[in-house]
PDB file of N, CA and C in Angstrom:
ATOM      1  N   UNK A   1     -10.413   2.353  -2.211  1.00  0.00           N
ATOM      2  CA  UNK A   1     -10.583   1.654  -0.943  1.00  0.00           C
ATOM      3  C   UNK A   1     -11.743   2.302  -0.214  1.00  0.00           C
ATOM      4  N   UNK A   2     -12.737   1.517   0.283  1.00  0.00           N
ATOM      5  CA  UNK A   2     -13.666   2.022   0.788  1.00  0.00           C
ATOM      6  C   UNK A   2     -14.108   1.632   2.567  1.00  0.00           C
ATOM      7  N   UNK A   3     -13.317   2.246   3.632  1.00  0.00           N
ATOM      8  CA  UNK A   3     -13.350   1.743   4.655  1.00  0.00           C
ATOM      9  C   UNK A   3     -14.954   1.145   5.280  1.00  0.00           C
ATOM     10  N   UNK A   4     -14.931  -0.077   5.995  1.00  0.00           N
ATOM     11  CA  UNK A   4     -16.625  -0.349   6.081  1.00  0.00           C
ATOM     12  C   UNK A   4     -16.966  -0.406   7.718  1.00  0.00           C
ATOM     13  N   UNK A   5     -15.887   0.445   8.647  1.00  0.00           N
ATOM     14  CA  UNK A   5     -16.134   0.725  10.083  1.00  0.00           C
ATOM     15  C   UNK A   5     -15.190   2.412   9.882  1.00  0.00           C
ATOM     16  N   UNK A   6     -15.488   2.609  11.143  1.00  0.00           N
ATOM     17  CA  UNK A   6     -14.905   3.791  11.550  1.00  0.00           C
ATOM     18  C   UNK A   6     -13.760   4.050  12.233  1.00  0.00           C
ATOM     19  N   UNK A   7     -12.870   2.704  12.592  1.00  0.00           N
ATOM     20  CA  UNK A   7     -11.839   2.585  13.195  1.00  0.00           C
ATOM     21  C   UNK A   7     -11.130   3.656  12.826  1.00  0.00           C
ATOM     22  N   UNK A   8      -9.981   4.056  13.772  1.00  0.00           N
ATOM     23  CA  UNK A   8      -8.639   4.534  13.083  1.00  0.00           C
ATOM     24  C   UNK A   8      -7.824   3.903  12.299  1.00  0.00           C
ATOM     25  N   UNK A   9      -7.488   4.676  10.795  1.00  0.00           N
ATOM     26  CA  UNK A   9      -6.987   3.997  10.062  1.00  0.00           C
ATOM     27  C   UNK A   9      -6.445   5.491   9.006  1.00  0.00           C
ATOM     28  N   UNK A  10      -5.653   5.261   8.176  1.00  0.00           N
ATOM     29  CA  UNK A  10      -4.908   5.756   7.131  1.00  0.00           C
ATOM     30  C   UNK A  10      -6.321   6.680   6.594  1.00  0.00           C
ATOM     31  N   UNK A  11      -7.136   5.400   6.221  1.00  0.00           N
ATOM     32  CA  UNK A  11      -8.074   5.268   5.254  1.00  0.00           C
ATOM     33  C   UNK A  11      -9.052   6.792   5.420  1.00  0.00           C
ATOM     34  N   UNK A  12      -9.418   6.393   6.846  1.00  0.00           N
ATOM     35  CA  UNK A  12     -10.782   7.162   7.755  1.00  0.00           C
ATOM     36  C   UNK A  12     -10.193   8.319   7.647  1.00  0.00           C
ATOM     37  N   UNK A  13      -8.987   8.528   8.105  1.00  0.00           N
ATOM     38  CA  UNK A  13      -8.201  10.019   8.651  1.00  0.00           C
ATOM     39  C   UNK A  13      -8.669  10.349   7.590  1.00  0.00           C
ATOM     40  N   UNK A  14      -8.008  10.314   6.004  1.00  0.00           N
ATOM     41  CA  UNK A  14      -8.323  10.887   4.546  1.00  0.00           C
ATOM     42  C   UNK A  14      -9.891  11.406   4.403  1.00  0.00           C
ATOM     43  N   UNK A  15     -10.449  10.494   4.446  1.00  0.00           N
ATOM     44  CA  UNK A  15     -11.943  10.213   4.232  1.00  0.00           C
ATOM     45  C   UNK A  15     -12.568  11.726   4.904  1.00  0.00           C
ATOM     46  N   UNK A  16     -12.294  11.686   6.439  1.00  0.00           N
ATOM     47  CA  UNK A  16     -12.564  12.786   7.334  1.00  0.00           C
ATOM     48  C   UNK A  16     -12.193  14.054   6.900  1.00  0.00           C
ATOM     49  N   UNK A  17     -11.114  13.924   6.444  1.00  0.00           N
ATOM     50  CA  UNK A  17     -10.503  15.300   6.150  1.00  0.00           C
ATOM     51  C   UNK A  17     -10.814  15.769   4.711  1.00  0.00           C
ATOM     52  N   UNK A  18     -11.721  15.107   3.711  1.00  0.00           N
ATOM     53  CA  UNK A  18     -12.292  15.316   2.851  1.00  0.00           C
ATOM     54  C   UNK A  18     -11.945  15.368   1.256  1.00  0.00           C
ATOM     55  N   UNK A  19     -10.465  14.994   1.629  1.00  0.00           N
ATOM     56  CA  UNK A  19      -9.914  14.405   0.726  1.00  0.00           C
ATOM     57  C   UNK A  19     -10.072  13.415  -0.388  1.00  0.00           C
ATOM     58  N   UNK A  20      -9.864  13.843  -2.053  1.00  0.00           N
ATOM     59  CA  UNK A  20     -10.178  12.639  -2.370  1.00  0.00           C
ATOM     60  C   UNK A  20      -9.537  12.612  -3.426  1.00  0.00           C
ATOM     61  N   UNK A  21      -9.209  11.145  -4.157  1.00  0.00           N
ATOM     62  CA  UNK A  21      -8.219  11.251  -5.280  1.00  0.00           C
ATOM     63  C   UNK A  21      -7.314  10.151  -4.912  1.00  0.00           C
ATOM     64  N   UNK A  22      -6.142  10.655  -5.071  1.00  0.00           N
ATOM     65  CA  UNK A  22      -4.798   8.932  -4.953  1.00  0.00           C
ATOM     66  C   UNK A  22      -4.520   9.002  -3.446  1.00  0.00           C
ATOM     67  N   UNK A  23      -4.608   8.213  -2.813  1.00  0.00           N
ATOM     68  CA  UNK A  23      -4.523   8.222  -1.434  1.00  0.00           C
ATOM     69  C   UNK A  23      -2.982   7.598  -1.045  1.00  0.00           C
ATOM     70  N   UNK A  24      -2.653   6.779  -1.814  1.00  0.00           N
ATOM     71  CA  UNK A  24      -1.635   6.527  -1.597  1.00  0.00           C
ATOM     72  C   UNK A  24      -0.659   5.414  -2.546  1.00  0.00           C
ATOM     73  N   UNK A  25       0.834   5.464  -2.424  1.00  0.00           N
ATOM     74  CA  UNK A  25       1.358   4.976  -3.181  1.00  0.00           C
ATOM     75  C   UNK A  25       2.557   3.505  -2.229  1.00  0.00           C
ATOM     76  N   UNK A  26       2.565   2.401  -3.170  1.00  0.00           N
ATOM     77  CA  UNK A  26       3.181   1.929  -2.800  1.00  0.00           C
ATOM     78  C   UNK A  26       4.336   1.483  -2.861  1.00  0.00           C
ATOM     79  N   UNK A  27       5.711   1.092  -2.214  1.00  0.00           N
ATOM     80  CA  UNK A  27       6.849   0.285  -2.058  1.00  0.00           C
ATOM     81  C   UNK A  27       7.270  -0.727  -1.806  1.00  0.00           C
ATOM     82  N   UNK A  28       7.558  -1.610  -2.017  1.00  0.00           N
ATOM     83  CA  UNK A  28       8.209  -3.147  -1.649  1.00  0.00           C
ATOM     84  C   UNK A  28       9.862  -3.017  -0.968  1.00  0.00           C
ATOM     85  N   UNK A  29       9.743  -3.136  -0.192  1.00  0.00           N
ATOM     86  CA  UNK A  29      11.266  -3.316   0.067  1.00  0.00           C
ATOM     87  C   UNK A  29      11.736  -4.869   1.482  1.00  0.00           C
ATOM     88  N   UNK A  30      13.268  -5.293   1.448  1.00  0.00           N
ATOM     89  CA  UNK A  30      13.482  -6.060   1.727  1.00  0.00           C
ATOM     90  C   UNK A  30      14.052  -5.953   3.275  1.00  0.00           C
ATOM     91  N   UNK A  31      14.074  -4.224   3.322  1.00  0.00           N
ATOM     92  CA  UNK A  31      14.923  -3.649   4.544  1.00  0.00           C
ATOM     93  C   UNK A  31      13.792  -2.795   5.365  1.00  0.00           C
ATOM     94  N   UNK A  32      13.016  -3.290   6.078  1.00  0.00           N
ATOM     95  CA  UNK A  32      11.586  -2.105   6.453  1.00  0.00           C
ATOM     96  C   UNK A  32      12.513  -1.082   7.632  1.00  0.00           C
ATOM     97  N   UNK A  33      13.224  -1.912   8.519  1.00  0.00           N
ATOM     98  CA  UNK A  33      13.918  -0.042   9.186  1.00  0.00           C
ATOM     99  C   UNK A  33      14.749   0.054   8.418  1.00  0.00           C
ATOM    100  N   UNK A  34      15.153   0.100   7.725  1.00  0.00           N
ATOM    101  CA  UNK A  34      16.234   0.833   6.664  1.00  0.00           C
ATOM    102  C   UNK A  34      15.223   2.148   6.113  1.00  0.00           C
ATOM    103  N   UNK A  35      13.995   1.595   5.432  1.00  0.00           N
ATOM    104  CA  UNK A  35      13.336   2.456   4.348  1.00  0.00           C
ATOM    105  C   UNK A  35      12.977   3.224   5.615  1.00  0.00           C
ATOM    106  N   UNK A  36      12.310   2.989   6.136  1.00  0.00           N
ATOM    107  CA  UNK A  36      11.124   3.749   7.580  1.00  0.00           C
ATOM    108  C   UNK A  36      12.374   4.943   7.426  1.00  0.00           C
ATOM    109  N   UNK A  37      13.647   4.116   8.075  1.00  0.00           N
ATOM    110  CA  UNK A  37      14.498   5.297   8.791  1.00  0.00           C
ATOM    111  C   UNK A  37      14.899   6.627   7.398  1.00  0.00           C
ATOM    112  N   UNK A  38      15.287   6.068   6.250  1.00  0.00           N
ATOM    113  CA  UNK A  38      15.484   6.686   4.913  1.00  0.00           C
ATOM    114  C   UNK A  38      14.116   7.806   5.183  1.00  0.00           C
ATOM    115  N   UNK A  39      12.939   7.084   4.945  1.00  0.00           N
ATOM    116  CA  UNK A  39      11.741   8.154   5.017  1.00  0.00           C
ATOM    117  C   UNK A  39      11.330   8.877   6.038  1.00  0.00           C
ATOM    118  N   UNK A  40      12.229   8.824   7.112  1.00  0.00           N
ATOM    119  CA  UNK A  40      11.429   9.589   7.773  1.00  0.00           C
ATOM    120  C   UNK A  40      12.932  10.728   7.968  1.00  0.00           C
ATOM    121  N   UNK A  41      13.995   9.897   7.600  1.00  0.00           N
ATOM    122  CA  UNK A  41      15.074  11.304   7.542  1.00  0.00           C
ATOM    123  C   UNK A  41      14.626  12.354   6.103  1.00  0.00           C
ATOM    124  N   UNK A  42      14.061  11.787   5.173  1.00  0.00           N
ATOM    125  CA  UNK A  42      13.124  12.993   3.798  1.00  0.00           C
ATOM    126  C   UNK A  42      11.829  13.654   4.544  1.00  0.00           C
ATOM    127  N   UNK A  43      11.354  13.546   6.261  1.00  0.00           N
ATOM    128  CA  UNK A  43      10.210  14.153   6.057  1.00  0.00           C
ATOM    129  C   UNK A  43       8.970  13.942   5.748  1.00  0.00           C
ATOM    130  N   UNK A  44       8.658  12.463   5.752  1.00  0.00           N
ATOM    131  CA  UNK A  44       8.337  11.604   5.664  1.00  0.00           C
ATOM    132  C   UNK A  44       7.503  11.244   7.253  1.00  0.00           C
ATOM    133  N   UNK A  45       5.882  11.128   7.885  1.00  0.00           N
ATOM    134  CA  UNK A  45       6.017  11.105   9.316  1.00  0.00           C
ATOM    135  C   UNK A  45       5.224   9.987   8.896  1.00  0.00           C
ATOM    136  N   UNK A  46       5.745   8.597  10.042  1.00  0.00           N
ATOM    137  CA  UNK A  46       5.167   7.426  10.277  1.00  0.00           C
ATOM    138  C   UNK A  46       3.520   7.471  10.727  1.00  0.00           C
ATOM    139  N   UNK A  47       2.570   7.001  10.426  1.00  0.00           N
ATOM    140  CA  UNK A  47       1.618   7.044  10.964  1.00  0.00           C
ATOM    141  C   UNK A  47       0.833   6.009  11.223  1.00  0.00           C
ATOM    142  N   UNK A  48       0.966   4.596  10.608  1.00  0.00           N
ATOM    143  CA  UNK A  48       0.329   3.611  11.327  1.00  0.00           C
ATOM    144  C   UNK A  48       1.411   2.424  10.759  1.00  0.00           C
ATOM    145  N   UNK A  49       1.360   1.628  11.526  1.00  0.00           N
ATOM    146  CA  UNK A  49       2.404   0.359  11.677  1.00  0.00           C
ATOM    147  C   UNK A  49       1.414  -0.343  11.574  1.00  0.00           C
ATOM    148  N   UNK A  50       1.487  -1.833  10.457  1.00  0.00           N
ATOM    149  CA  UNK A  50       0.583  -2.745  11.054  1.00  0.00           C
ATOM    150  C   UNK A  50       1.518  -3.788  10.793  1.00  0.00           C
ATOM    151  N   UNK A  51       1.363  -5.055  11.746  1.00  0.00           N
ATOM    152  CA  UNK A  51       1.597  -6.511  11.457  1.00  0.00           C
ATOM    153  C   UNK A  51       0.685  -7.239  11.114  1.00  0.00           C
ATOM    154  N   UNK A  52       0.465  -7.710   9.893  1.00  0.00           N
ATOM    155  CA  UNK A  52      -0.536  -8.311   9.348  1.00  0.00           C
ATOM    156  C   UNK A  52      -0.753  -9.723   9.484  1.00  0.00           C
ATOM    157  N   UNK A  53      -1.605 -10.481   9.427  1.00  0.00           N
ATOM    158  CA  UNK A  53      -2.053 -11.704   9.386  1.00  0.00           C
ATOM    159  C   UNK A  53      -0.591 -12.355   8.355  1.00  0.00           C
ATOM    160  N   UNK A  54      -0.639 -13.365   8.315  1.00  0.00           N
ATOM    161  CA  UNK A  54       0.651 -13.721   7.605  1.00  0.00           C
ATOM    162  C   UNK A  54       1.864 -13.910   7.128  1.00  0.00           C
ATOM    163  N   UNK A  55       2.372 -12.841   8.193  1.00  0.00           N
ATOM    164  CA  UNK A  55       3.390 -12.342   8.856  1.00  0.00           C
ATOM    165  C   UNK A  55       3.623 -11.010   7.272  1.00  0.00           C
ATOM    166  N   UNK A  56       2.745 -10.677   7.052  1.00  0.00           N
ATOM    167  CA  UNK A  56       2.897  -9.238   5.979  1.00  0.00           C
ATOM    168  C   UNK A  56       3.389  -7.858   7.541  1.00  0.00           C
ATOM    169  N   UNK A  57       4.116  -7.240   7.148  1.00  0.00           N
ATOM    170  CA  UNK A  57       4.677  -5.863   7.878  1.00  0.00           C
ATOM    171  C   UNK A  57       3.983  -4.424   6.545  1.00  0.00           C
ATOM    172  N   UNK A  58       3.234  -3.452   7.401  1.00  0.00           N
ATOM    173  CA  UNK A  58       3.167  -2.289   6.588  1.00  0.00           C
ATOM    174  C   UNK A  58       3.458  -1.037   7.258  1.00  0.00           C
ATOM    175  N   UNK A  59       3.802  -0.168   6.403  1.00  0.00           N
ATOM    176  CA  UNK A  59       4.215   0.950   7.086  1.00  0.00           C
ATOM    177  C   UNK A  59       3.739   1.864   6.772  1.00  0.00           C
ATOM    178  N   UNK A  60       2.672   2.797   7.105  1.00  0.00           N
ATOM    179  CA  UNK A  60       2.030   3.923   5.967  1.00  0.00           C
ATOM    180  C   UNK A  60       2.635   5.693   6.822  1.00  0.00           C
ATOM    181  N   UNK A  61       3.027   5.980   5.601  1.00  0.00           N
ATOM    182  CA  UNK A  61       3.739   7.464   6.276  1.00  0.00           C
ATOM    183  C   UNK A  61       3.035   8.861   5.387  1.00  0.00           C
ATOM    184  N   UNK A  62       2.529   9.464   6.128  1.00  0.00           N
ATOM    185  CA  UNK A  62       2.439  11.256   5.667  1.00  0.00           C
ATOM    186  C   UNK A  62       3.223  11.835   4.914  1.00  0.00           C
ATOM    187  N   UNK A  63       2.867  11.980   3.440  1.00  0.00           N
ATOM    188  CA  UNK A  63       3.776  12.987   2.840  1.00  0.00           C
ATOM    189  C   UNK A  63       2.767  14.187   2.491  1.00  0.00           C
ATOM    190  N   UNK A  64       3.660  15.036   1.740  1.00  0.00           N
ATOM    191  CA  UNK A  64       3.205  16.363   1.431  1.00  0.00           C
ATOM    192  C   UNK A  64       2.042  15.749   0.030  1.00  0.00           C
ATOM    193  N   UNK A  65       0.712  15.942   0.275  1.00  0.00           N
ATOM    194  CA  UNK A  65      -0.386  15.711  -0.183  1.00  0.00           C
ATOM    195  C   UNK A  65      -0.927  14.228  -0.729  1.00  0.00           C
ATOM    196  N   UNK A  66       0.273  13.408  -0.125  1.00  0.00           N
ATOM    197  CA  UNK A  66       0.135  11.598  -0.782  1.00  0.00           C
ATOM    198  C   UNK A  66       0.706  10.923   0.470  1.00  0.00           C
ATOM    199  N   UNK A  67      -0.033   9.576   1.113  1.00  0.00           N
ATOM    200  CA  UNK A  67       0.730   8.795   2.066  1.00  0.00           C
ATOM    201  C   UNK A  67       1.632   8.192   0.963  1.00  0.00           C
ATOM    202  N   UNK A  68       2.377   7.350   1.476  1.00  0.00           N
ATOM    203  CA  UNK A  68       3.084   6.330   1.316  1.00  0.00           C
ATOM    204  C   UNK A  68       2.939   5.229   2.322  1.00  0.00           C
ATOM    205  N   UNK A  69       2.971   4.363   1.410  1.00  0.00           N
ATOM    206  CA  UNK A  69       2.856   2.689   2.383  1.00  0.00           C
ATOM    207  C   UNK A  69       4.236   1.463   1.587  1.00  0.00           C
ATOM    208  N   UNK A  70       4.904   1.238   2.706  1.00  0.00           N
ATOM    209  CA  UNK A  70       5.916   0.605   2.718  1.00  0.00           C
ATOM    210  C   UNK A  70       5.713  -0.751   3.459  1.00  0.00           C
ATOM    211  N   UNK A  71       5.723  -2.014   2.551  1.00  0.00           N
ATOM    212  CA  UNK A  71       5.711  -3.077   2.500  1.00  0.00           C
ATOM    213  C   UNK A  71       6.851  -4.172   2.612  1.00  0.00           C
ATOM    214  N   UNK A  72       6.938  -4.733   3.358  1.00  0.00           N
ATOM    215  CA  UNK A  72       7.706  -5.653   3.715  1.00  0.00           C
ATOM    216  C   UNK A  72       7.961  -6.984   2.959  1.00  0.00           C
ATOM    217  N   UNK A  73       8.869  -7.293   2.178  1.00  0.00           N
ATOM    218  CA  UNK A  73       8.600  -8.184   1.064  1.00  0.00           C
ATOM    219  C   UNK A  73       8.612  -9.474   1.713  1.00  0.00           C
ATOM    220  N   UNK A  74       7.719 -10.673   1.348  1.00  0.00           N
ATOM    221  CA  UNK A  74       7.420 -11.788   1.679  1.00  0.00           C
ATOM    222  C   UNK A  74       7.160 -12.592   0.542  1.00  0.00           C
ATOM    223  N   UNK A  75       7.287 -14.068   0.773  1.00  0.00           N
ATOM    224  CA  UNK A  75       6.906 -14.821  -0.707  1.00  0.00           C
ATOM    225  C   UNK A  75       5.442 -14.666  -0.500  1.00  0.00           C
ATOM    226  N   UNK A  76       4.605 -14.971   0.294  1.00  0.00           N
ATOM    227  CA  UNK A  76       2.727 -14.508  -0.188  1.00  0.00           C
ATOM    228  C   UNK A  76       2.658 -13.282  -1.144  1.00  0.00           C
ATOM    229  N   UNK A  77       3.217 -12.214  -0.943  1.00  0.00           N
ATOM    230  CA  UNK A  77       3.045 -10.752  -1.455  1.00  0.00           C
ATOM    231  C   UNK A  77       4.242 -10.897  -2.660  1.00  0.00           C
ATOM    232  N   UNK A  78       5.044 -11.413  -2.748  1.00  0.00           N
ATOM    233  CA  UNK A  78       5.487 -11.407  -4.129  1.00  0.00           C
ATOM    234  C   UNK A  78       5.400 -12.412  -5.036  1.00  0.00           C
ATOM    235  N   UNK A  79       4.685 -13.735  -4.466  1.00  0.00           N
ATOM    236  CA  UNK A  79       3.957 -14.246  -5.720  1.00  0.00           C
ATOM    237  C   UNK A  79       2.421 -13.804  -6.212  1.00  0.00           C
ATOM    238  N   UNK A  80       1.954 -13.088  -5.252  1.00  0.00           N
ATOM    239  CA  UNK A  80       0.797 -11.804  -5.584  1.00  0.00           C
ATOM    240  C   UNK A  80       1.313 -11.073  -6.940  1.00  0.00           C
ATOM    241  N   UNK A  81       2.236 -10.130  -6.926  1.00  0.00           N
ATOM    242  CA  UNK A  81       2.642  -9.643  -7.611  1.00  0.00           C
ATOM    243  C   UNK A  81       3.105 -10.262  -8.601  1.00  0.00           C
ATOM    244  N   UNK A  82       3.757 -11.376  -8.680  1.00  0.00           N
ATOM    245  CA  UNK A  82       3.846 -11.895 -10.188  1.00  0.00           C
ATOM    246  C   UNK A  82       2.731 -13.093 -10.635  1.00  0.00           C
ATOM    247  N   UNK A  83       1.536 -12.767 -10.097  1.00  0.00           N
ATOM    248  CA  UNK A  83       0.106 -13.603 -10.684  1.00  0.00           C
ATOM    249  C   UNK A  83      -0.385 -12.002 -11.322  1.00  0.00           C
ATOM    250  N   UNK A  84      -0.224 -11.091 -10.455  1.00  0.00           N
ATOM    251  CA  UNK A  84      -0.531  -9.777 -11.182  1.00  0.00           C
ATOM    252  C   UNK A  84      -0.156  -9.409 -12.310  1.00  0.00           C
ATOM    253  N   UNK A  85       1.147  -9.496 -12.402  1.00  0.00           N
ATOM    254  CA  UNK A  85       1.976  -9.231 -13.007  1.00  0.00           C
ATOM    255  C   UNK A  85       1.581 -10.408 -14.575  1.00  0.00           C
ATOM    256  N   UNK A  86       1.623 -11.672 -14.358  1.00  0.00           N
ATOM    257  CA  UNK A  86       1.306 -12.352 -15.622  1.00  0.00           C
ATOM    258  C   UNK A  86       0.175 -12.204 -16.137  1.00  0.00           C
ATOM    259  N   UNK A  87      -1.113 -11.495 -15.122  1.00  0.00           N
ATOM    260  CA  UNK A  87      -2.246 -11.496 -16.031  1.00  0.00           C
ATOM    261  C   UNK A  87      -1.944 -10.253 -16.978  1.00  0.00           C
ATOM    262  N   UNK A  88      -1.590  -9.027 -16.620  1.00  0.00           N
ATOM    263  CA  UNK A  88      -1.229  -8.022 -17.271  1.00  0.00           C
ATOM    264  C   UNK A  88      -0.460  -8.602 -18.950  1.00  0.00           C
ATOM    265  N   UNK A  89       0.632  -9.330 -18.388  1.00  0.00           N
ATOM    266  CA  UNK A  89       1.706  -9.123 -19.586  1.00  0.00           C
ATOM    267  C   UNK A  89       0.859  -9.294 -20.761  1.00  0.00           C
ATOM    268  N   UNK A  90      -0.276 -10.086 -21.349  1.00  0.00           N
ATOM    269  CA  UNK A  90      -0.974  -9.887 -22.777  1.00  0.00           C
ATOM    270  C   UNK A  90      -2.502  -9.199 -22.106  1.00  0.00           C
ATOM    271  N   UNK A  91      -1.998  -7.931 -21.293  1.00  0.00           N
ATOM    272  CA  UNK A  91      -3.289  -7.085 -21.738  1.00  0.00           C
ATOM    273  C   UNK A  91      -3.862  -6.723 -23.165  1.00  0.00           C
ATOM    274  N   UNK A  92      -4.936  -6.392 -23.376  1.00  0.00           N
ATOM    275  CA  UNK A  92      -5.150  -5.727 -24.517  1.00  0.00           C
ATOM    276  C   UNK A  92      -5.393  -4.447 -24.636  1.00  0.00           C
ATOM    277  N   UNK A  93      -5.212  -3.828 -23.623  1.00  0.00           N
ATOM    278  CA  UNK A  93      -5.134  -2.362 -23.445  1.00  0.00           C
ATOM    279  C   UNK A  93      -6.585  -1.597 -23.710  1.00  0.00           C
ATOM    280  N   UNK A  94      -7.473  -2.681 -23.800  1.00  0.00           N
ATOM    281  CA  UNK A  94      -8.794  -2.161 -23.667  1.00  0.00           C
ATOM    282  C   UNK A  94      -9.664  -2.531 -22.812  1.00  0.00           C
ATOM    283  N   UNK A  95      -9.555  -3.554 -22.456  1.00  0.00           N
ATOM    284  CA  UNK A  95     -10.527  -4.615 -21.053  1.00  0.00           C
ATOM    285  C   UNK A  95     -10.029  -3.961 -19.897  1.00  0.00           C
ATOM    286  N   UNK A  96     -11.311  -3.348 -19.015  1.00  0.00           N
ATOM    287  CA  UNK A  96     -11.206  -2.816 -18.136  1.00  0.00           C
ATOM    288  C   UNK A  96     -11.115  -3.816 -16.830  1.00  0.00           C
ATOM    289  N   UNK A  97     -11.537  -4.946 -17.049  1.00  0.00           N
ATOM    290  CA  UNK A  97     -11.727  -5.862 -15.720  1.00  0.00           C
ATOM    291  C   UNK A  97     -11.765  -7.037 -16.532  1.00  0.00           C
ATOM    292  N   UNK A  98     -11.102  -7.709 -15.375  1.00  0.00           N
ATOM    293  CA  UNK A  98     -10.952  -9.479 -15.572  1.00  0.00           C
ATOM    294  C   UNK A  98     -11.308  -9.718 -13.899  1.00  0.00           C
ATOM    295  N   UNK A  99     -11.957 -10.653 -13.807  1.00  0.00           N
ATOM    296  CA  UNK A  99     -11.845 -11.714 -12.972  1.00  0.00           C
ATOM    297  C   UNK A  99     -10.725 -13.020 -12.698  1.00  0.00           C
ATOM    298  N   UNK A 100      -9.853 -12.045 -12.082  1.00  0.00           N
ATOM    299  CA  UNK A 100      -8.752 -13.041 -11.526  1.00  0.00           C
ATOM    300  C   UNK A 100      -9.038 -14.490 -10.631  1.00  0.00           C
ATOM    301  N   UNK A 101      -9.945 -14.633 -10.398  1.00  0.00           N
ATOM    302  CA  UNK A 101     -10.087 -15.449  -9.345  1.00  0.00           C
ATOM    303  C   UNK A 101      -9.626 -15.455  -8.273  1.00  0.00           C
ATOM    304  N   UNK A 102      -9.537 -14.710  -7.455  1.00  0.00           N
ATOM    305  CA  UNK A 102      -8.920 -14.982  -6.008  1.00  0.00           C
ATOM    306  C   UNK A 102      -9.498 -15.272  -5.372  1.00  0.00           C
TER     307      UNK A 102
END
């Protein structure tokens, strides 16, 4: 991910702090204060909330050397995932890029 302003964001904080490598990992879930509250009783600290265009919910939290971002499941974002998901199933385990068309 390559931020293209300087806003505050997940992204920038990393960037600034000179960090570099997996920035972060993601979750799907169906319960967003359920998980939030789960992660932040592990230690886990909230750091940016967004409501997205589309009614997408994200949640990105501070862990010990990896965020986490917790996603709010919706049908846009999980038929994402299974167009993802079907181009994969006859990978050939050598093609680095396809053009999905989006």
């Amino acid at each position: 991910i390559q931020p293209l302003c300087d806003s505050p964001s997940p992204y920038t904080e990393y960037m600034k702090a000179g960090i570099q490598g997996l920035h972060h990992v993601q979750f799907t879930t169906d319960d967003m204060d359920g998980a939030i509250a789960k992660a932040v009783a592990n230690g886990l600290d909230p750091a940016c909330i967004i409501d997205g265009t589309g009614g997408g919910k994200y949640t990105y939290l501070r862990g010990p050397g990896v965020w986490f971002e917790v996603m709010e499941a919706n049908e846009g974002l999980m038929g994402l995932f299974a167009f993802i998901k079907s181009k994969c199933e006859n990978w050939d385990g050598e093609t680095l890029i396809e053009d999905f068309g989006l």
